[in-house]
N, C-alpha and C. Protein backbone atom coordinates (compact mmCIF):
# COMPACT_ATOMS: atom_id res chain seq x y z
N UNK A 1 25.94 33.93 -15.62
CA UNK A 1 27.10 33.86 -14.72
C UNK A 1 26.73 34.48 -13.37
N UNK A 2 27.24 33.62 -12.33
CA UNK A 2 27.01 34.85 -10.82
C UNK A 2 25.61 33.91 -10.39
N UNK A 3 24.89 33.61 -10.84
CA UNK A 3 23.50 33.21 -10.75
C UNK A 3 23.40 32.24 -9.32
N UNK A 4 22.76 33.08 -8.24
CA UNK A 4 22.78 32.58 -6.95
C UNK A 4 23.93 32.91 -5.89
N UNK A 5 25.02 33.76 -6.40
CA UNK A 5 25.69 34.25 -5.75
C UNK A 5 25.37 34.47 -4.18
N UNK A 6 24.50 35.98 -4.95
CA UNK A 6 24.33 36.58 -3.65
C UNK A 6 23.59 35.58 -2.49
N UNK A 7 23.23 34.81 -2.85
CA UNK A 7 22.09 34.10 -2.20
C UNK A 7 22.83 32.91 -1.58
N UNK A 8 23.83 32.48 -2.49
CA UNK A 8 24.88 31.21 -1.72
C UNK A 8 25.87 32.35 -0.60
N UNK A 9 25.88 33.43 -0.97
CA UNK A 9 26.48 34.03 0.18
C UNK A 9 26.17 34.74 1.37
N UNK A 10 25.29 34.95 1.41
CA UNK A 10 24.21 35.30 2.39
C UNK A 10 23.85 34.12 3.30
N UNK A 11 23.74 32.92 2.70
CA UNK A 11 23.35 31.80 3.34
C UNK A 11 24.82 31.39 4.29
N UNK A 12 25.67 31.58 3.92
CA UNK A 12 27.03 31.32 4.69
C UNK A 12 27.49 31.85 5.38
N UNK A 13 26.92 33.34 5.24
CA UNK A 13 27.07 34.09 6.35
C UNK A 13 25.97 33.92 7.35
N UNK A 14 24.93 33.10 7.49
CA UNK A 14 24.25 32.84 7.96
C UNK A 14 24.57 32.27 9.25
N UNK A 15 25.22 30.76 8.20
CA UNK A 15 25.12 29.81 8.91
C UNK A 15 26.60 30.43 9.96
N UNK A 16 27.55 30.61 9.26
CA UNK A 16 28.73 31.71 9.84
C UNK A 16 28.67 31.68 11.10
N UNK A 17 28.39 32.95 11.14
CA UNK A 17 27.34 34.02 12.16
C UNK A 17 27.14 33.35 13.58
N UNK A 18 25.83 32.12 12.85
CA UNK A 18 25.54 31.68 14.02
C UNK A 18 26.38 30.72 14.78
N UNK A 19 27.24 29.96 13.94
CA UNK A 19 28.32 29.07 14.45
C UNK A 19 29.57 29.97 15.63
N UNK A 20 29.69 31.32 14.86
CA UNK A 20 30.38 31.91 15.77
C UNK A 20 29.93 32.62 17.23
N UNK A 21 28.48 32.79 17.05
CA UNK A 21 27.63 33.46 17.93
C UNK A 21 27.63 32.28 19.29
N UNK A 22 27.52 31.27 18.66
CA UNK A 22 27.31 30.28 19.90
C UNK A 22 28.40 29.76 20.36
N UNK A 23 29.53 30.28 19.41
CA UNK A 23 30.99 29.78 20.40
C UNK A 23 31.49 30.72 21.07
N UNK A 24 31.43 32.57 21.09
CA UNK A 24 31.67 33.51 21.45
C UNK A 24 30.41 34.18 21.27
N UNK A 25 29.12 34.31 22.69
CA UNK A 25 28.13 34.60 23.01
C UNK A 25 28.81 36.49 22.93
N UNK A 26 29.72 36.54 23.55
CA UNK A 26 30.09 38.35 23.40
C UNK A 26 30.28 38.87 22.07
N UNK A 27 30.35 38.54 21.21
CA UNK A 27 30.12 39.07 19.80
C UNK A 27 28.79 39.93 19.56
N UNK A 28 27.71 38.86 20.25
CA UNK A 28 26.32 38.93 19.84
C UNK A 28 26.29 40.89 20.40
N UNK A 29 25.60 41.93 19.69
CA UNK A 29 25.46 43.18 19.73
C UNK A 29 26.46 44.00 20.49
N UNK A 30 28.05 43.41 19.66
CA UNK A 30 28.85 44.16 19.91
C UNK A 30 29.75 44.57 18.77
N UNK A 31 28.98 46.00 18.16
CA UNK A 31 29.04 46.34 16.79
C UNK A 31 31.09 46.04 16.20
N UNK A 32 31.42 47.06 17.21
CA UNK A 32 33.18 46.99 16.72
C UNK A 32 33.69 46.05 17.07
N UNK A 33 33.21 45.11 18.14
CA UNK A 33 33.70 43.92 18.46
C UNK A 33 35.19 44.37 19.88
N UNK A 34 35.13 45.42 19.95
CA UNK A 34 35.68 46.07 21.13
C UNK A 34 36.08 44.69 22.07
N UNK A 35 37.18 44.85 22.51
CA UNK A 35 37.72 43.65 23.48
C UNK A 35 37.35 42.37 23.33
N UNK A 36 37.25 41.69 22.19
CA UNK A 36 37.02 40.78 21.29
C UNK A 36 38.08 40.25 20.91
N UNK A 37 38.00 39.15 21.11
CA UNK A 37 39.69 37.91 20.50
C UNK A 37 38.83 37.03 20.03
N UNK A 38 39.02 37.15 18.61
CA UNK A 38 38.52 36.28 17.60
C UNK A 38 39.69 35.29 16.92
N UNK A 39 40.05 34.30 17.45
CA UNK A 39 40.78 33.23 16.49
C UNK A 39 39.96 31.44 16.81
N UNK A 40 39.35 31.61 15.90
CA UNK A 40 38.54 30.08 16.26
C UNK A 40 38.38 28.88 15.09
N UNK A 41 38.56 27.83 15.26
CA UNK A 41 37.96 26.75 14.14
C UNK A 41 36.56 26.41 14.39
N UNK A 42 35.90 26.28 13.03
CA UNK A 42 34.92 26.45 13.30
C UNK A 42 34.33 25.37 12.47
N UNK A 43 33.44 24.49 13.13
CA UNK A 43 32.83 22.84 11.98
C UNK A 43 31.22 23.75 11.61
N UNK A 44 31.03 23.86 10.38
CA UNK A 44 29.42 23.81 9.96
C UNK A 44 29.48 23.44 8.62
N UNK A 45 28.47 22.83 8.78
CA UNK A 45 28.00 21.60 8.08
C UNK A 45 28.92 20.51 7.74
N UNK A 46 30.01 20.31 8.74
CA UNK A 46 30.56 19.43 8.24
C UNK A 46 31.83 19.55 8.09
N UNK A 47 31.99 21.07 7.42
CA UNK A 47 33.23 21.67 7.13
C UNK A 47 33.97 22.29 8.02
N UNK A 48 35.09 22.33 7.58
CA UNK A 48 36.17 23.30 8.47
C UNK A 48 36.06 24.57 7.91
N UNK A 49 35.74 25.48 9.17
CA UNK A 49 36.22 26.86 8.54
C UNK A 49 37.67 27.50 10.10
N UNK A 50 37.70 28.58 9.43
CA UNK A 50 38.76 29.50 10.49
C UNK A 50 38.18 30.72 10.35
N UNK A 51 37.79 30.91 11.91
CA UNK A 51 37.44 32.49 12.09
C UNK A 51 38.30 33.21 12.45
N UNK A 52 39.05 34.35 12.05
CA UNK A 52 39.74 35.39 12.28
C UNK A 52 39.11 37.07 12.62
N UNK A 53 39.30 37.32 13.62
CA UNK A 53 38.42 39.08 13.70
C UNK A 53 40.46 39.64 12.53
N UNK A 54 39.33 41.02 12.71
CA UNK A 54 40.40 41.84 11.93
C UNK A 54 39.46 43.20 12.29
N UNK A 55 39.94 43.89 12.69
CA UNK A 55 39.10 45.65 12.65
C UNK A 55 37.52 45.33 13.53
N UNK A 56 37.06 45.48 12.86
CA UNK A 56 35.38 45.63 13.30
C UNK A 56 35.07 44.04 12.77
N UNK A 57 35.22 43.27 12.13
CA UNK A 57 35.11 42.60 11.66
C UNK A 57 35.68 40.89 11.31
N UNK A 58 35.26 40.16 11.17
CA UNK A 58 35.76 38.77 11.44
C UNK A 58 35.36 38.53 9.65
N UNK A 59 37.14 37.58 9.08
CA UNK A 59 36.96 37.02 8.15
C UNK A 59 37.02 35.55 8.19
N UNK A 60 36.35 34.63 7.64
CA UNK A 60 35.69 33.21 7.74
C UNK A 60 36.65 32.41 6.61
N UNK A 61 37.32 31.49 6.65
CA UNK A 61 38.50 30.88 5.34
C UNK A 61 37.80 29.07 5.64
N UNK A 62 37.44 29.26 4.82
CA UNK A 62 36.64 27.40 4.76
C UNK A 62 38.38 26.50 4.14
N UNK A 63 38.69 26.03 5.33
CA UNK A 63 40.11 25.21 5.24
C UNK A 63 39.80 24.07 4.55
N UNK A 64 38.28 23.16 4.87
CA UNK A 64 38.37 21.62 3.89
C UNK A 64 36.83 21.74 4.03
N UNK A 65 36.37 21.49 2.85
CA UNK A 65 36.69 20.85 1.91
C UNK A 65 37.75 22.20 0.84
N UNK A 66 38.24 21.65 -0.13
CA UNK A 66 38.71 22.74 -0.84
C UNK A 66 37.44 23.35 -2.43
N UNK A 67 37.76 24.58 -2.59
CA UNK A 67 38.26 25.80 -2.28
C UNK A 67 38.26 26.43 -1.16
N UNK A 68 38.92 27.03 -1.15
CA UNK A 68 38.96 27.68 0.53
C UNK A 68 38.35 28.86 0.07
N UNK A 69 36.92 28.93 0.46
CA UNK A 69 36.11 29.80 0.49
C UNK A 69 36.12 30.99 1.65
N UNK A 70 35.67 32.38 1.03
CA UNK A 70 36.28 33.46 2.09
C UNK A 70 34.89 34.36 1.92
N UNK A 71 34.68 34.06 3.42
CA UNK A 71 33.48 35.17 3.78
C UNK A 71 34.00 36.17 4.74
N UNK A 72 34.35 37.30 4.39
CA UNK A 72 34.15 38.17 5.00
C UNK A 72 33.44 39.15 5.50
N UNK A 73 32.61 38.99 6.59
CA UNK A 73 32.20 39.91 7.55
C UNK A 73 32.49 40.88 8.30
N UNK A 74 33.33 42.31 7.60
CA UNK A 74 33.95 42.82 8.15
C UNK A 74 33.78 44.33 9.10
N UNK A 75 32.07 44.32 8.99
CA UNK A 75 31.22 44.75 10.07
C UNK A 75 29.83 44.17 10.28
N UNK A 76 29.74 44.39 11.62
CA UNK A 76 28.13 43.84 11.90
C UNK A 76 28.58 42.20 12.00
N UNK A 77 29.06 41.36 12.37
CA UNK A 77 28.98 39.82 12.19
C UNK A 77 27.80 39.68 12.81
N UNK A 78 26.67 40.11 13.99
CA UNK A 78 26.11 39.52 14.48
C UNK A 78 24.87 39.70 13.41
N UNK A 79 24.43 40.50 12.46
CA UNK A 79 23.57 40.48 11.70
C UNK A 79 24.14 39.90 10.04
N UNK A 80 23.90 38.80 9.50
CA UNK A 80 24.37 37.85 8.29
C UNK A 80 23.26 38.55 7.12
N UNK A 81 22.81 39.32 7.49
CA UNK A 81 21.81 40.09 6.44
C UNK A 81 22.43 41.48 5.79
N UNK A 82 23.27 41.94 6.54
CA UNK A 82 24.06 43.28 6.02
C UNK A 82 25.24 42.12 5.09
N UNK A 83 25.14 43.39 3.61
CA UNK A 83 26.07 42.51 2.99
C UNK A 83 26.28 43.92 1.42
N UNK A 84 27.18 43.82 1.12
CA UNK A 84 27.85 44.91 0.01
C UNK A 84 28.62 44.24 -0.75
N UNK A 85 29.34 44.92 -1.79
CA UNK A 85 30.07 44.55 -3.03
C UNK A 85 31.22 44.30 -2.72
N UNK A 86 31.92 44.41 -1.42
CA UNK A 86 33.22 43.90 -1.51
C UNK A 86 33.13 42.45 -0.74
N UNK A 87 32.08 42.33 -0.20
CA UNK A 87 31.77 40.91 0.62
C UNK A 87 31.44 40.16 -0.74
N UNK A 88 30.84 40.47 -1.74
CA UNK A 88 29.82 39.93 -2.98
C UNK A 88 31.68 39.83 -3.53
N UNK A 89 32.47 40.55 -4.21
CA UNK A 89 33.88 40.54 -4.52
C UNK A 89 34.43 39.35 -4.25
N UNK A 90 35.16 39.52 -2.84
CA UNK A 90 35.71 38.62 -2.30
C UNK A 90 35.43 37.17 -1.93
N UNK A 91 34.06 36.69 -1.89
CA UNK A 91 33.65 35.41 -1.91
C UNK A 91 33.50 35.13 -3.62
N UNK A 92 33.03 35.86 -4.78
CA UNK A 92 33.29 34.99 -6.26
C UNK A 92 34.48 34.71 -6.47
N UNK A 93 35.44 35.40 -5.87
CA UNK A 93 36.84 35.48 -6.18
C UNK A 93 37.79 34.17 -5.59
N UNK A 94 37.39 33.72 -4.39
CA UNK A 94 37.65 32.73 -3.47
C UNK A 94 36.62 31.55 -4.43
N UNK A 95 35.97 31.82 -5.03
CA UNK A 95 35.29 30.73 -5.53
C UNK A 95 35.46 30.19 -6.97
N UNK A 96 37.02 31.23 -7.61
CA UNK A 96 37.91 31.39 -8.77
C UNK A 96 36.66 31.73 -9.88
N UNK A 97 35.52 32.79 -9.42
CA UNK A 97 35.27 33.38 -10.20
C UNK A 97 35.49 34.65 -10.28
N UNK A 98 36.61 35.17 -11.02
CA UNK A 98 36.55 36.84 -10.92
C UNK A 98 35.47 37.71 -10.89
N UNK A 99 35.41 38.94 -10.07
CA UNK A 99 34.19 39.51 -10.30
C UNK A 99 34.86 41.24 -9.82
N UNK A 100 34.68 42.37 -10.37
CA UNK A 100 35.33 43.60 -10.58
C UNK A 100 34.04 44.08 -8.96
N UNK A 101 34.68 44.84 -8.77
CA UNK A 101 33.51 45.77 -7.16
C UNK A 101 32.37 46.06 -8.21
N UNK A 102 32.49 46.82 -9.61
CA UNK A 102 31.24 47.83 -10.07
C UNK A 102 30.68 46.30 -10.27
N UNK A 103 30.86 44.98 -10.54
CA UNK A 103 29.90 44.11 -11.11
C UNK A 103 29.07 43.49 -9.79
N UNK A 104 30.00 43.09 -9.07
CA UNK A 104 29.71 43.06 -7.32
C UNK A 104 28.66 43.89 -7.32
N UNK A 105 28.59 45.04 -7.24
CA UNK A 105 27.33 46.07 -7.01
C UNK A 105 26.41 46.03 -7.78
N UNK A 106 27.05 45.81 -9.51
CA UNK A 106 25.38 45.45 -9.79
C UNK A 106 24.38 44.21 -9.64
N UNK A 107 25.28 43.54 -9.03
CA UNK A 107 24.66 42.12 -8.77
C UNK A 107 24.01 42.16 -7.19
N UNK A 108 24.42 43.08 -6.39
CA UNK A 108 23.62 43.41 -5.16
C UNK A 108 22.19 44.36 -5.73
N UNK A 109 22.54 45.28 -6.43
CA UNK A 109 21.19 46.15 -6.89
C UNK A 109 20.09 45.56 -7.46
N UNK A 110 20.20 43.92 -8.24
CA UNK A 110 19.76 43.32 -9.18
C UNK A 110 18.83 42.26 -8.21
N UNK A 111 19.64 42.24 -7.37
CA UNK A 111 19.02 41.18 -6.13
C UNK A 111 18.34 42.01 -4.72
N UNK A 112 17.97 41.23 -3.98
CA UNK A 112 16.62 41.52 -2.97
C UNK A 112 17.45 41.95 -1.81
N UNK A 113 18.81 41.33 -1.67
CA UNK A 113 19.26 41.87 -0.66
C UNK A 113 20.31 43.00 -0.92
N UNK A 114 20.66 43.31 0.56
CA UNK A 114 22.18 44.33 0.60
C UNK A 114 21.61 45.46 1.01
């Protein structure tokens, strides 16, 4: 179970990242995102997503195709390589696989990244 998780999520924050980087160039090494208005639609690969900032951080809601998949990036967006157990959480969960924070974490410890 979980198998490729971390790795299908990392990759989305990837691609994320850069979709948002090139529509709002001021993001790029601006850690808190300080004077930042983040509300954007966003096409990668095809798909619809919606970028929302919130705090330090921008959460990603993939509108179509369905499930509406949820990446949250809720520090650092300009680096898609920082990544923890509540980002690992909240995307199995959006993907109607439950997953508890302590399992989230052991599935970051188990893997190469985080």
């Amino acid at each position: 179970m979980n198998d490729g998780l971390i790795e299908e999520l990392v990759q989305w924050q990837r691609r994320l990242s850069e979709a948002l980087l090139q529509r709002c160039p001021e993001v790029q090494g601006n850690k808190w995102l300080l004077g930042v208005q983040i509300a954007e639609d966003l096409e990668v690969q095809g798909e619809r997503w919606e970028a929302q900032k919130h705090g330090a951080g921008v959460v990603f809601t993939r509108r179509a195709p369905a499930p509406h998949l949820v990446v949250d990036m809720h520090v650092v967006v300009s680096d898609p390589e920082v990544i923890d157990p509540w980002r690992v959480q909240q995307f199995a969960e959006s993907k109607g696989q439950p997953l508890s924070y302590d399992e989230a974490e052991s599935l970051l410890r188990r893997s190469s990244v985080g």
